[in-house]
C-alpha atoms as a PDB file:
ATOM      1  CA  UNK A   1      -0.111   0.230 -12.268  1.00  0.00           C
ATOM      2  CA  UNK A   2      -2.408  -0.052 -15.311  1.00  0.00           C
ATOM      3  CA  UNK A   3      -6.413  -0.821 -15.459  1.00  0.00           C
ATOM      4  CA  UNK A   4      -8.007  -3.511 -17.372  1.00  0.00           C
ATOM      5  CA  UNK A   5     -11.367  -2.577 -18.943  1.00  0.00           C
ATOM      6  CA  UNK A   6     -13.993  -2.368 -16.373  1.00  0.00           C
ATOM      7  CA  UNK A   7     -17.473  -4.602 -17.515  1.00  0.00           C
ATOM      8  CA  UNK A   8     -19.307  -3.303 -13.764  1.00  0.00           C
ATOM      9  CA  UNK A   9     -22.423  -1.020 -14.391  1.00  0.00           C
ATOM     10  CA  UNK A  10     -24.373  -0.146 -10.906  1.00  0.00           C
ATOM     11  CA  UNK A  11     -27.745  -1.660 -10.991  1.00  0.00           C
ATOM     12  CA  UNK A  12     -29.418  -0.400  -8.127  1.00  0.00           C
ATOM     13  CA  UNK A  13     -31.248   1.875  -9.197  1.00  0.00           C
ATOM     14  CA  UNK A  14     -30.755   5.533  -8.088  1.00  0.00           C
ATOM     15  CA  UNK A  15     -33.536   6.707  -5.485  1.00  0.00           C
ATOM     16  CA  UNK A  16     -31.395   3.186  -3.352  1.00  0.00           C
ATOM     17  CA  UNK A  17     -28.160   5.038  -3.478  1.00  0.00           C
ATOM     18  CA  UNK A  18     -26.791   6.802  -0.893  1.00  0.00           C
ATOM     19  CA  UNK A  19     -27.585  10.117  -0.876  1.00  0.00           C
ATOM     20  CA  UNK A  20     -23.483  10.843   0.432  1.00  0.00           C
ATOM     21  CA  UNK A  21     -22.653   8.336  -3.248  1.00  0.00           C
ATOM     22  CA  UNK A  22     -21.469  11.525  -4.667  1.00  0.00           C
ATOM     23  CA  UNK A  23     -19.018  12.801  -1.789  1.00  0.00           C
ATOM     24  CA  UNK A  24     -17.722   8.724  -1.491  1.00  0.00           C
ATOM     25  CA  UNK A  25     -17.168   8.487  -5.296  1.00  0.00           C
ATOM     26  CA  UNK A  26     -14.836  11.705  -5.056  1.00  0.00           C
ATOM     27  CA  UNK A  27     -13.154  10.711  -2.262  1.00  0.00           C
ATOM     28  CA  UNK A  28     -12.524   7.787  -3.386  1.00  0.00           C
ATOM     29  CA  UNK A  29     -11.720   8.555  -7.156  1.00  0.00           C
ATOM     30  CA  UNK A  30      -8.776  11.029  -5.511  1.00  0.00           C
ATOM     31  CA  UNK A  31      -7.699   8.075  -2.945  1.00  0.00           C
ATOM     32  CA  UNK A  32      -7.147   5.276  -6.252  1.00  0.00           C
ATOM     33  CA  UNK A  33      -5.397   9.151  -8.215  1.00  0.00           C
ATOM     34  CA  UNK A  34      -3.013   9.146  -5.449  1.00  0.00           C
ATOM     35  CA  UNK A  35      -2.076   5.679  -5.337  1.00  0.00           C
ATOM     36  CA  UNK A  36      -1.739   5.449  -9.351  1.00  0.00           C
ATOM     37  CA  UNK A  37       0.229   8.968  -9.204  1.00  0.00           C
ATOM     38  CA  UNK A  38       2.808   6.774  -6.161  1.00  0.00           C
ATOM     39  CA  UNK A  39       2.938   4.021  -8.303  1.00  0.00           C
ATOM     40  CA  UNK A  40       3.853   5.119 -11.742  1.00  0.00           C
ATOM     41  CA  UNK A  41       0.753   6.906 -13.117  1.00  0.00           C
ATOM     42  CA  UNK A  42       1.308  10.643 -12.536  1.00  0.00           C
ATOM     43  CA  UNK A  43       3.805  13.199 -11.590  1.00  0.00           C
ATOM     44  CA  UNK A  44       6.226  11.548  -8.776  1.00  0.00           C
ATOM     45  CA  UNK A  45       5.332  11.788  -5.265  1.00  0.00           C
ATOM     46  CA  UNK A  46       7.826  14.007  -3.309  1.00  0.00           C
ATOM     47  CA  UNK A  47      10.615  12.620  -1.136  1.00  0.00           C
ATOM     48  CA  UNK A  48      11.627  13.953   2.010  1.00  0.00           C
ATOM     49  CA  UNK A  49      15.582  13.917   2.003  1.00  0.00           C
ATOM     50  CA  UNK A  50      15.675  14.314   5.841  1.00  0.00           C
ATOM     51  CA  UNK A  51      16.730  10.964   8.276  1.00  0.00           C
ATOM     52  CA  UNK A  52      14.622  10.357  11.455  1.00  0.00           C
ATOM     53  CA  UNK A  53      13.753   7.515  13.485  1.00  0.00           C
ATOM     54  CA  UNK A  54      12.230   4.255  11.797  1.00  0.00           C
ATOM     55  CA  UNK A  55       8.548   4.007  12.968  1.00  0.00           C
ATOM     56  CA  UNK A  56       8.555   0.703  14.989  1.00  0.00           C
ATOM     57  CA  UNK A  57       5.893  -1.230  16.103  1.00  0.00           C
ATOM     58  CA  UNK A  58       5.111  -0.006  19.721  1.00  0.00           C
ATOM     59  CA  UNK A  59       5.411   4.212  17.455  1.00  0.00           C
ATOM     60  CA  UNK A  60       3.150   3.005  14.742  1.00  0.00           C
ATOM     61  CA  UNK A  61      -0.064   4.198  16.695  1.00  0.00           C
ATOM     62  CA  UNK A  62       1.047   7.085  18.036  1.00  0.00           C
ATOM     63  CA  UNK A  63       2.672   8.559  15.151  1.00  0.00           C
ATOM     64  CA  UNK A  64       0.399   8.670  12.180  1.00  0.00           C
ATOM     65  CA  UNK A  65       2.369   9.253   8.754  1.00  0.00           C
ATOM     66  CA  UNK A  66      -0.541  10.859   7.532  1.00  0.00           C
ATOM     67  CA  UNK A  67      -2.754  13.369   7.751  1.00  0.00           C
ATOM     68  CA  UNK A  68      -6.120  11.567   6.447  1.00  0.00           C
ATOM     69  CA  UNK A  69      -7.625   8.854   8.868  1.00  0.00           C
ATOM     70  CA  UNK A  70      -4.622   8.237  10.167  1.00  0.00           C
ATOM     71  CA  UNK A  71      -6.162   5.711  12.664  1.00  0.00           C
ATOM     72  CA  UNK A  72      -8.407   3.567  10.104  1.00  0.00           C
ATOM     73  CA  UNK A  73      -6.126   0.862   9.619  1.00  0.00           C
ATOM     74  CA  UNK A  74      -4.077   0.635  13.041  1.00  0.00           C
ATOM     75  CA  UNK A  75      -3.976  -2.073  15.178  1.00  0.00           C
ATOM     76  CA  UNK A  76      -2.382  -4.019  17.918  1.00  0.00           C
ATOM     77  CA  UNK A  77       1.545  -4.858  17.226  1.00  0.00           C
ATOM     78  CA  UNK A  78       2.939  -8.165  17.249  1.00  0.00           C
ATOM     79  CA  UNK A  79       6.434  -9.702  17.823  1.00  0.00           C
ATOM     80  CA  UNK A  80       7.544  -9.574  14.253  1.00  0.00           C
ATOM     81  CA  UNK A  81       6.893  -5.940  13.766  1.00  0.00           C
ATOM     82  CA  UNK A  82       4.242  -6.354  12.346  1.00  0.00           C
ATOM     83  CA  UNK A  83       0.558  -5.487  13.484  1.00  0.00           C
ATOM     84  CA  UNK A  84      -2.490  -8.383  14.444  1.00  0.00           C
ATOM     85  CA  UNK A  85      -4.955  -8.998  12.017  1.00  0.00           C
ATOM     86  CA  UNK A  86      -7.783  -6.621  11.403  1.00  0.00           C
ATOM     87  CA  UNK A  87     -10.843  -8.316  11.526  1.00  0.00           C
ATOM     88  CA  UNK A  88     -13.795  -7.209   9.164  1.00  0.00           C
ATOM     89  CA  UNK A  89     -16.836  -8.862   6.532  1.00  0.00           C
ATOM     90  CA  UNK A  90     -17.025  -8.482   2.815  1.00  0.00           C
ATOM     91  CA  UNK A  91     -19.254  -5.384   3.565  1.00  0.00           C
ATOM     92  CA  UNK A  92     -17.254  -3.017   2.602  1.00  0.00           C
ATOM     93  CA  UNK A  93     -17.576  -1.569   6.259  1.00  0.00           C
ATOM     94  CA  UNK A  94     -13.759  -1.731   7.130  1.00  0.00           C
ATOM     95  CA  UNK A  95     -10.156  -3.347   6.199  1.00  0.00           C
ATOM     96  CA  UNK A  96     -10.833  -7.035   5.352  1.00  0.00           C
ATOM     97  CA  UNK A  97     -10.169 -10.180   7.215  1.00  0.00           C
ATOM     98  CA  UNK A  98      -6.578 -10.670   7.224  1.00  0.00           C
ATOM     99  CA  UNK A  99      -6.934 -13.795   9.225  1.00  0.00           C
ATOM    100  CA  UNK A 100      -6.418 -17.469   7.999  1.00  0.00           C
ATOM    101  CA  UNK A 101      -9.513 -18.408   8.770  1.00  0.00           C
ATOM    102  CA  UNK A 102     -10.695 -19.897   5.328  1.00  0.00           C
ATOM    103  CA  UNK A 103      -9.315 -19.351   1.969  1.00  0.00           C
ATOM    104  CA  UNK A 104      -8.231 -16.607   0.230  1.00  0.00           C
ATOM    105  CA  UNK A 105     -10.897 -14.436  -1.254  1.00  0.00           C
ATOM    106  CA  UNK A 106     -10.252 -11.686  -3.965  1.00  0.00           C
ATOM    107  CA  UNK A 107     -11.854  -7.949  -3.716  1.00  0.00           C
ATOM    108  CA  UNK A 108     -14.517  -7.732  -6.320  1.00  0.00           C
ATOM    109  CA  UNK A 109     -17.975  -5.952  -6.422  1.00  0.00           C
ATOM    110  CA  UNK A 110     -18.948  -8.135  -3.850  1.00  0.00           C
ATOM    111  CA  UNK A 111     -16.581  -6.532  -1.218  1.00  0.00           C
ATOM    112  CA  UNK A 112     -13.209  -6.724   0.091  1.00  0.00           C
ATOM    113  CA  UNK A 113     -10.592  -9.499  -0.170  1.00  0.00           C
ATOM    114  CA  UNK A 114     -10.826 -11.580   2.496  1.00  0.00           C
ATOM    115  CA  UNK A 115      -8.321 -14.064   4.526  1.00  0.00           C
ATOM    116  CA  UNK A 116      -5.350 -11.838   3.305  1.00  0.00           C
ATOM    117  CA  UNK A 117      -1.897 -13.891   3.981  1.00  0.00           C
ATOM    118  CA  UNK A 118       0.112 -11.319   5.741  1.00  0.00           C
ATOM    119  CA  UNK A 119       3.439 -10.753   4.319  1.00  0.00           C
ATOM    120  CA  UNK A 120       6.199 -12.260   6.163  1.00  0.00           C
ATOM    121  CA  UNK A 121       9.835 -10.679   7.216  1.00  0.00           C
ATOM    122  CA  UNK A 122      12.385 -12.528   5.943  1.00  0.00           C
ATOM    123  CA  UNK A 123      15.143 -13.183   8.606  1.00  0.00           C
ATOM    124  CA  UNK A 124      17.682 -11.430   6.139  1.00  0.00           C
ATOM    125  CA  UNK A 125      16.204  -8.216   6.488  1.00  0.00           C
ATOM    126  CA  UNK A 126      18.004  -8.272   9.853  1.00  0.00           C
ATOM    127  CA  UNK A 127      21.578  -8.647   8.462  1.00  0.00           C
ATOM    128  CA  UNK A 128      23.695  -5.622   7.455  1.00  0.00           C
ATOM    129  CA  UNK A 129      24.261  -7.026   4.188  1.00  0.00           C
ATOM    130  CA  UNK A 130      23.296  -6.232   0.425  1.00  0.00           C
ATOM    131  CA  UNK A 131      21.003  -9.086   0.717  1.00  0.00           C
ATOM    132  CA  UNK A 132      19.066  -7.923   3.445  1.00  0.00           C
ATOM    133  CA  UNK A 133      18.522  -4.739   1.704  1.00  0.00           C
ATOM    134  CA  UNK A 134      17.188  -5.986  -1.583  1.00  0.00           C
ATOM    135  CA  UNK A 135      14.640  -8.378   0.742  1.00  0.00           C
ATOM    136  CA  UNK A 136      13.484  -5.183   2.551  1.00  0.00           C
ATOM    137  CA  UNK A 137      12.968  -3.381  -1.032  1.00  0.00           C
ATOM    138  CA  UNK A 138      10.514  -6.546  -1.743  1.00  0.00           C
ATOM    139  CA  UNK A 139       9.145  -7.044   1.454  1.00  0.00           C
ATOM    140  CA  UNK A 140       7.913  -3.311   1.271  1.00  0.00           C
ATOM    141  CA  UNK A 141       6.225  -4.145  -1.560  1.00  0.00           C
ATOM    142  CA  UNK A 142       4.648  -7.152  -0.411  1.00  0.00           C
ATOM    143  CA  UNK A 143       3.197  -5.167   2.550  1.00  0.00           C
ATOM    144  CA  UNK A 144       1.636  -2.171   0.156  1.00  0.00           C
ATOM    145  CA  UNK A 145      -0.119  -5.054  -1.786  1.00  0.00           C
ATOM    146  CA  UNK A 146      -1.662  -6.600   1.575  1.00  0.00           C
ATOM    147  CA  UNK A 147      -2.503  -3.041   3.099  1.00  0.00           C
ATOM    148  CA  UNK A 148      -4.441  -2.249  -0.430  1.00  0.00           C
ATOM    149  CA  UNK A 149      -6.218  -5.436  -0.033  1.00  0.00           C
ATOM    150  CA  UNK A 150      -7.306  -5.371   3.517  1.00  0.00           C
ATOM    151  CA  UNK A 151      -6.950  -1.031   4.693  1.00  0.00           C
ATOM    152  CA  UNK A 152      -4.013  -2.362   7.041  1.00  0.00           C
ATOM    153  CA  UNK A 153      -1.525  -0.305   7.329  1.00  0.00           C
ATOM    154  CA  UNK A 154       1.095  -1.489  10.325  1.00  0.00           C
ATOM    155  CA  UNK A 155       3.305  -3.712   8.203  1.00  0.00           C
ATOM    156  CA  UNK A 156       4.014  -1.237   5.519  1.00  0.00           C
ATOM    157  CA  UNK A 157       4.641   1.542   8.424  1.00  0.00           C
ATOM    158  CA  UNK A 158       6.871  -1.120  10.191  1.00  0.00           C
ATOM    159  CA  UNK A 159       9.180  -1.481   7.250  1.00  0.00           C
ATOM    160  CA  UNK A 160       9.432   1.831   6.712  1.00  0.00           C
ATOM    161  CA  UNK A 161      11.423   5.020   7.602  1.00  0.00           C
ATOM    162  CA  UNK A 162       9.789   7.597   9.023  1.00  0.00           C
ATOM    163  CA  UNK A 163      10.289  10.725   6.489  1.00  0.00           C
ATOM    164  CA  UNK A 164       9.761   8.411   3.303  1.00  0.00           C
ATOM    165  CA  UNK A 165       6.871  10.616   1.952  1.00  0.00           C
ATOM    166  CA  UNK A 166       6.279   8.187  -0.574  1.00  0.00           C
ATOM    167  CA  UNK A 167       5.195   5.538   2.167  1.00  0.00           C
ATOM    168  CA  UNK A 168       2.820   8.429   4.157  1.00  0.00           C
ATOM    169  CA  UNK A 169       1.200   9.122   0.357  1.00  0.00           C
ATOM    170  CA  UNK A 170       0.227   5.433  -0.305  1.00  0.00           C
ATOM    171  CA  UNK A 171      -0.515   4.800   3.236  1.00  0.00           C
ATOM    172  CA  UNK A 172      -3.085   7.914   3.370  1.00  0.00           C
ATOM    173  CA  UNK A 173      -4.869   6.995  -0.405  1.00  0.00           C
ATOM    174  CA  UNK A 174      -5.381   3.090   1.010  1.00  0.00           C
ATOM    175  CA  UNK A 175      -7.007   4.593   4.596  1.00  0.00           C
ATOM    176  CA  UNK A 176      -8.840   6.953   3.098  1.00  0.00           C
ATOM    177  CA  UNK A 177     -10.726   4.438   0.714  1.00  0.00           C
ATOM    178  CA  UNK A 178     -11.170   2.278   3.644  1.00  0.00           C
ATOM    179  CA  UNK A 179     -12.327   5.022   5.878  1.00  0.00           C
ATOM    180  CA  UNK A 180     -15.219   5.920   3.740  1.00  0.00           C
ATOM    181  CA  UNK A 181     -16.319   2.126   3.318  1.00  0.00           C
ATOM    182  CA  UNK A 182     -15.009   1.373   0.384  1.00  0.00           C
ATOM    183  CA  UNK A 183     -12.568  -1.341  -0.701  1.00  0.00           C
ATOM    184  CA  UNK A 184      -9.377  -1.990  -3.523  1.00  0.00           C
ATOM    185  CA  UNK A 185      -8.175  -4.749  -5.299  1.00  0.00           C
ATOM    186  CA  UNK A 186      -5.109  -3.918  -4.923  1.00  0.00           C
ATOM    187  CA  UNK A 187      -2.011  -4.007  -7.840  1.00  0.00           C
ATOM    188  CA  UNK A 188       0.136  -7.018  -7.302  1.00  0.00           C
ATOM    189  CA  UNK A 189       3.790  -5.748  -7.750  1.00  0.00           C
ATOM    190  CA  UNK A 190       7.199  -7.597  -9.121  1.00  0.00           C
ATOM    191  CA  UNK A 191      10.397  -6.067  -8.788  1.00  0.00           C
ATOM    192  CA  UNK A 192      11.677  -7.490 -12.683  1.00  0.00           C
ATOM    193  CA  UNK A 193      15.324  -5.964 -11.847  1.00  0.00           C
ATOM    194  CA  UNK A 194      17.206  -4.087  -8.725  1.00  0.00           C
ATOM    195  CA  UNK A 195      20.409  -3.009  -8.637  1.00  0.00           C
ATOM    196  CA  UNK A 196      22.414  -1.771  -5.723  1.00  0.00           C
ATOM    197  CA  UNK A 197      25.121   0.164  -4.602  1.00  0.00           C
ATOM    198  CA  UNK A 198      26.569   1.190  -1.315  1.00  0.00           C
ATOM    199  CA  UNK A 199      25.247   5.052   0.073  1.00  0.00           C
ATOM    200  CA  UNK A 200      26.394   7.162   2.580  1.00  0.00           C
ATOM    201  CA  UNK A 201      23.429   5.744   5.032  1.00  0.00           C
ATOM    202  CA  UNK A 202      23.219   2.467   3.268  1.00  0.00           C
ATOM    203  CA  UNK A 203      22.409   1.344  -0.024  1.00  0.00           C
ATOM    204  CA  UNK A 204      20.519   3.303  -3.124  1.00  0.00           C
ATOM    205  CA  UNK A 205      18.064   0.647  -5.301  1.00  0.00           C
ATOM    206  CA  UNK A 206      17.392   1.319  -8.739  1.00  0.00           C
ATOM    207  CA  UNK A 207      14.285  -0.730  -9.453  1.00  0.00           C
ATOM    208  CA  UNK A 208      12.497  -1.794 -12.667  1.00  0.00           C
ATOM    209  CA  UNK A 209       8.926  -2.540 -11.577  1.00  0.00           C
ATOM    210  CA  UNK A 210       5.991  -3.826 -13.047  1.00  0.00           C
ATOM    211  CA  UNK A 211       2.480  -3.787 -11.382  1.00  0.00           C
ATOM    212  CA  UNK A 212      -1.213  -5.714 -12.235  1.00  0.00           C
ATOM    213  CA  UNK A 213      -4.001  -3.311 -12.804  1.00  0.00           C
ATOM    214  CA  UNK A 214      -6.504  -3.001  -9.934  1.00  0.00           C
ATOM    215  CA  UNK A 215      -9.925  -1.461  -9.045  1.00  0.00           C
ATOM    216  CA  UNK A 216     -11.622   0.551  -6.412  1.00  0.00           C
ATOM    217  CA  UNK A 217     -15.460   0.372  -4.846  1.00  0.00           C
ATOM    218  CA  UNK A 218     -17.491   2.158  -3.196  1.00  0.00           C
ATOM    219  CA  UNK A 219     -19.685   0.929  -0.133  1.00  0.00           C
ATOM    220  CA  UNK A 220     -22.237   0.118  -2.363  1.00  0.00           C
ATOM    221  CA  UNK A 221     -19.718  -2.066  -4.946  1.00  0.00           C
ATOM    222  CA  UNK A 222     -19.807   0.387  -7.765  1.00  0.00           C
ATOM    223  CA  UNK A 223     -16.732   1.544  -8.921  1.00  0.00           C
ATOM    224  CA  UNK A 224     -16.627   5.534  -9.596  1.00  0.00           C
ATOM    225  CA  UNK A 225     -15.224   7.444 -12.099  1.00  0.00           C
ATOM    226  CA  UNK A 226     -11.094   7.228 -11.605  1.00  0.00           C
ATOM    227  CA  UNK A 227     -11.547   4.101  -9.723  1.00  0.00           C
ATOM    228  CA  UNK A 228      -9.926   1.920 -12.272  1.00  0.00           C
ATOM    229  CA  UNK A 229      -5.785   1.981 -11.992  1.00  0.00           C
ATOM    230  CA  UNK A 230      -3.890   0.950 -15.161  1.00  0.00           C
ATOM    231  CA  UNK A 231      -1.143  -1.824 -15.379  1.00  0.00           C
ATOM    232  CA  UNK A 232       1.993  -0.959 -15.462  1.00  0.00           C
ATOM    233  CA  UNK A 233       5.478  -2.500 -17.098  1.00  0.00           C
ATOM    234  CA  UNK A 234       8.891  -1.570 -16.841  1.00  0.00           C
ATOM    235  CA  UNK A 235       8.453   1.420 -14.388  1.00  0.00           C
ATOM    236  CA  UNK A 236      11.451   2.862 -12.700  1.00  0.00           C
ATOM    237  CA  UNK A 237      12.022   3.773  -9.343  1.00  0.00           C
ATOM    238  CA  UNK A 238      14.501   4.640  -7.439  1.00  0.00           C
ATOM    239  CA  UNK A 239      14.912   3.541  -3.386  1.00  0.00           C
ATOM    240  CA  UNK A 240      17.373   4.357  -0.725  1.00  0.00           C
ATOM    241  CA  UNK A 241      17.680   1.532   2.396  1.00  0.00           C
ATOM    242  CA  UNK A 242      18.915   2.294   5.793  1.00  0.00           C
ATOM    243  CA  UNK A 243      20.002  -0.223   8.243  1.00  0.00           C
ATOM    244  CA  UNK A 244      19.038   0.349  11.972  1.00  0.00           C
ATOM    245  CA  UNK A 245      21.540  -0.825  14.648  1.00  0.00           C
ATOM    246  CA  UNK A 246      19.172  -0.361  17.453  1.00  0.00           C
ATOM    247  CA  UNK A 247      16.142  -2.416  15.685  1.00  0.00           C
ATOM    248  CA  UNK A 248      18.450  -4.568  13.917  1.00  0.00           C
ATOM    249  CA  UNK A 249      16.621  -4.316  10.718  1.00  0.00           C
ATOM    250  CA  UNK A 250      16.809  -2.508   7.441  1.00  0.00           C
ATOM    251  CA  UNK A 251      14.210   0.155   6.742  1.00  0.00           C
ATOM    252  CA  UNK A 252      12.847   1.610   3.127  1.00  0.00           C
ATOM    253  CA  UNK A 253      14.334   5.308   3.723  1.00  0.00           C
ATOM    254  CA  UNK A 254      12.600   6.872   0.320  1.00  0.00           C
ATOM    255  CA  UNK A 255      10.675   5.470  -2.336  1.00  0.00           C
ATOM    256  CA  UNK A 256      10.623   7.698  -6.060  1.00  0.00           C
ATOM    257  CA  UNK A 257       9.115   7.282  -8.999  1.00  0.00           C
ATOM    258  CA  UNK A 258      11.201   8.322 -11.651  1.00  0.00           C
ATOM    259  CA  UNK A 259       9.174   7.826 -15.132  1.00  0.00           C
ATOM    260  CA  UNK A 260       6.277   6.417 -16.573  1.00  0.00           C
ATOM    261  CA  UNK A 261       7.014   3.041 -17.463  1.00  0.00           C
ATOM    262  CA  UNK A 262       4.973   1.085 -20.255  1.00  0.00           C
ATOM    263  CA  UNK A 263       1.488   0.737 -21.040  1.00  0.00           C
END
């Protein structure tokens, strides 16, 4: 993920700042550090090598897959696995509309994106086949770009395994920014390459990603310290896939960083 030059200066001037500005622009300067250390910015993210149950629809509000606000971007499920649309204002005071109410609105200063299109599961994704793997490696992506953009979190946890630690680390950085008000741009990702090969529990991805550079507010649309993420080109990952019999559907098991990339 990579950052382009920010031009935003706060002009309100500081006696009409929040007196908590301080205690936002940390939390949310260590949300946007996690999310560019999961994408490709930092030290990998740890992966949890253990296999448990995929976290379906009707489990995604009652098992949180992490520990900070796990609740700020949950809402009601819906028949593709998915969740309904969070509702919300360019205020910055929750995840944005996610409706299709009106056209599509990129996050700037002046708040969060708004009229999100919500990511759509391809039909493959429920054969056992290498081509239903590599769409669930892309659709997973798709649905961490629309959660950064909006704070919702129930398609990413939908297409996801349980133990993938790198899907509970991206998930908590995203609801913690949009637990304290604030809002993300989000950084578009393209999978440039992926190459697979058969695994004991399904398939293992080898990835060559690339992702836009993006930017974080605060409540107040100024962006703190840490709050711009860096593009990034080239960066390789590494995924494992796992195919469900029960939910008919294939699942991203782990997600790992395994370099830098390009910058």
């Amino acid at each position: 993920m990579s950052s382009e030059e920010g031009t935003l200066s706060i002009t309100a001037p500081p006696r009409a700042l929040p007196r908590r500005r301080p205690a936002q622009a940390a939390s949310l300067a260590a949300a946007l550090a996690l999310a560019l250390t999961a994408c490709g910015g930092g030290d990998p993210a740890p992966t949890e090598t253990t296999t448990t149950a995929p976290v379906s629809s009707t489990q995604a509000a009652d098992t949180p897959t992490a520990t900070a606000t796990a609740t700020a971007g949950a809402s009601p499920s819906t028949p593709d696995g998915g969740t309904a649309p969070s509702s919300g204002s360019g205020s910055g005071s929750g995840p944005a509309s996610a409706t299709a109410s009106g056209p599509y609105v990129p996050a700037s200063a002046e708040g969060p994106a708004q009229n999100v299109p919500k990511p759509v599961m391809p039909e493959v994704m429920k054969e056992e086949t290498q081509e239903g793997a590599e769409a669930a490696v892309k659709y997973f992506w798709e649905t961490v770009y629309y959660m950064q953009q909006t704070g919702d979190a129930g398609p990413t946890r939908t297409a996801s395994w349980e133990a993938c630690a790198f899907c509970s680390h991206i998930i908590s950085s995203m609801e913690a920014i949009y637990s304290n008000e604030g809002w993300f741009t989000g950084t578009q990702s393209n999978v440039s390459s992926a190459r697979l090969r058969p695994s004991s529990s399904g398939y293992n991805a080898t990835l060559i990603m690339n992702f836009s550079s993006g930017t974080g507010y605060m409540r107040d649309g100024s962006t703190p310290e840490g709050g711009n993420v860096p593009e990034s080109k080239g960066a390789p990952w590494v995924a494992d896939l796992i195919y469900d019999d029960d939910l008919k559907s294939w699942f991203v098991e782990s997600m790992t960083f395994q370099g830098r990339g390009d910058r």
